[in-house]
Protein backbone atom coordinates (compact mmCIF):
# COMPACT_ATOMS: atom_id res chain seq x y z
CA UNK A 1 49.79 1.71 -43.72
CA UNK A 2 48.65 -1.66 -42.32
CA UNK A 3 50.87 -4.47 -42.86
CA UNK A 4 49.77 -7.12 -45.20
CA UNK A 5 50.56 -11.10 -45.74
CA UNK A 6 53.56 -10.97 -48.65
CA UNK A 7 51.91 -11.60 -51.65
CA UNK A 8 53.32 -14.82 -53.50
CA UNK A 9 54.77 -13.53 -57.25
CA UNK A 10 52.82 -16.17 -58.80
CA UNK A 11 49.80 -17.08 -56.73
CA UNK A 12 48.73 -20.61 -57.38
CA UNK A 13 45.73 -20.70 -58.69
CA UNK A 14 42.72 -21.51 -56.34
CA UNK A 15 39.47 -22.36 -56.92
CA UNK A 16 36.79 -19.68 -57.00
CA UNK A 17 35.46 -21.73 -54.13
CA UNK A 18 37.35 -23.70 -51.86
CA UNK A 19 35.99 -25.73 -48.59
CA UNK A 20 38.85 -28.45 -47.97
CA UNK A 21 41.97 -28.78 -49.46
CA UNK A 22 44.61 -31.17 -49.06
CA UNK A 23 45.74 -33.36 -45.91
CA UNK A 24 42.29 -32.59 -44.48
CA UNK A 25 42.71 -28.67 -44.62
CA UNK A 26 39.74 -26.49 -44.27
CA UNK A 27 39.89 -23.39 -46.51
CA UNK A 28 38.13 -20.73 -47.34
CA UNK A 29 37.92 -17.22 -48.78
CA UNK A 30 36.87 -14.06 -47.17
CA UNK A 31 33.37 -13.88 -49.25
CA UNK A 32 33.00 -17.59 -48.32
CA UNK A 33 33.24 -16.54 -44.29
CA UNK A 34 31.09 -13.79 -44.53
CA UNK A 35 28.34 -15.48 -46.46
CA UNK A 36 28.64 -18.67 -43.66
CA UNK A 37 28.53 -15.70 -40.60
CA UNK A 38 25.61 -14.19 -42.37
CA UNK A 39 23.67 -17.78 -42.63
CA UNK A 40 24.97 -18.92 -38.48
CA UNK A 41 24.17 -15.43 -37.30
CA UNK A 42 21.58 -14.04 -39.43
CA UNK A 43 24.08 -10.79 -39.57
CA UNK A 44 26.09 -9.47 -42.47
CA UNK A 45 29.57 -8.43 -41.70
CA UNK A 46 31.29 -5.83 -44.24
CA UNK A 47 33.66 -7.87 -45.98
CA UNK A 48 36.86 -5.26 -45.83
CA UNK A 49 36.39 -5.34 -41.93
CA UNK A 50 36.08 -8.84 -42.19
CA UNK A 51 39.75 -9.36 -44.00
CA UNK A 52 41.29 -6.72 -42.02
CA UNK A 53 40.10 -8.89 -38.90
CA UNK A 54 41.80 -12.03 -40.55
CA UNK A 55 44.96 -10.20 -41.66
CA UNK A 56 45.29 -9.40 -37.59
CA UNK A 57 44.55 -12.80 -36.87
CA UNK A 58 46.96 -13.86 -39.65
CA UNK A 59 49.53 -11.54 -37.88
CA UNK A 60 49.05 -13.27 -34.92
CA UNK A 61 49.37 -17.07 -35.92
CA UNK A 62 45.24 -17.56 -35.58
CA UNK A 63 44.62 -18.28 -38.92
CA UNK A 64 46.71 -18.89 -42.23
CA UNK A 65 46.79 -16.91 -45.19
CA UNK A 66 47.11 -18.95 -48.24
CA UNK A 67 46.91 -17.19 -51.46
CA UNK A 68 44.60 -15.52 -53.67
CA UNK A 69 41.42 -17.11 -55.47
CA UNK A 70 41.08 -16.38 -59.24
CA UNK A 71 38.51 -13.72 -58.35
CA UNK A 72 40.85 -12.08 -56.29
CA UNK A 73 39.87 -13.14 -52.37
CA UNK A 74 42.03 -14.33 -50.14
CA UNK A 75 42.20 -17.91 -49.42
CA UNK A 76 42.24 -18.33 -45.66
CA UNK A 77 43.56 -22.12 -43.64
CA UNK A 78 41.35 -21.94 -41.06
CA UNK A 79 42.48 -25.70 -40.09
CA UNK A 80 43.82 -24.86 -36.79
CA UNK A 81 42.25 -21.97 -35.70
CA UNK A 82 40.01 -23.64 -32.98
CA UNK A 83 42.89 -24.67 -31.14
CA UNK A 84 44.16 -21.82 -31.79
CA UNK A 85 41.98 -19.35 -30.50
CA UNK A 86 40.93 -21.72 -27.78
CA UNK A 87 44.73 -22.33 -26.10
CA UNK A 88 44.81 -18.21 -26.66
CA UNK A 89 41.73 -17.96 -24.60
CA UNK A 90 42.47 -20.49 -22.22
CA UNK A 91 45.76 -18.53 -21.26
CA UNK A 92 43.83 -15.49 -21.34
CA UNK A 93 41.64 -16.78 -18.85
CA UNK A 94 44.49 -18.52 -16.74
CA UNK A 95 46.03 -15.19 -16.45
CA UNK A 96 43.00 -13.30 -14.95
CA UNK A 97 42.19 -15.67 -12.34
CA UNK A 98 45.88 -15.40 -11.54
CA UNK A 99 45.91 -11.93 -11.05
CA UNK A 100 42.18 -12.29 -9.17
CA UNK A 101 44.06 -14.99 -6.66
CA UNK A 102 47.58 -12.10 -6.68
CA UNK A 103 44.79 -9.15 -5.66
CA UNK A 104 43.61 -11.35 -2.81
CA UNK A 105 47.20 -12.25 -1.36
């Protein structure tokens, strides 16, 4: 069974759409992500494989889960996500070139 964000007893209510929120957050739901990847890209990602990429990322501090929109999607912070996934990437990096330099030793 995958493991899934705890689910608030009473979800405050979102919007059905929501593109900022307070303090200069950026939020958005899963249909919301997919429809802005299909416009960028020009490719249409399956929604389910979509969220079960953001619960992962969720899992892994990447992105926030917020709650659930009135139509039932999940609201996602994506407010620090850049940083992030760029500081996780960075270190990624950082840590092959390490082991390239190690290999040469």
């Amino acid at each position: 069974m995958t493991d899934r964000p705890p689910s608030p007893s009473t979800p405050p209510a979102a919007p059905a759409i929501a593109n900022t929120g307070p303090e200069d957050r950026v939020l958005a739901t899963t249909t919301q992500l997919t429809d802005s990847i299909e416009t960028a890209l020009g490719c249409r990602l399956d929604e389910t494989v979509l969220e079960d990429l953001l619960l992962e990322l969720d899992r892994h501090d990447y992105v926030d889960w917020v709650t659930v929109s009135r139509g039932g999607d999940h609201v996602w912070d994506l407010s620090e996500s850049p940083d992030r996934i760029g500081d996780a990437i960075a270190a990624a990096v950082i840590e092959r070139v390490r082991s390239w330099l190690d290999l040469d030793e």
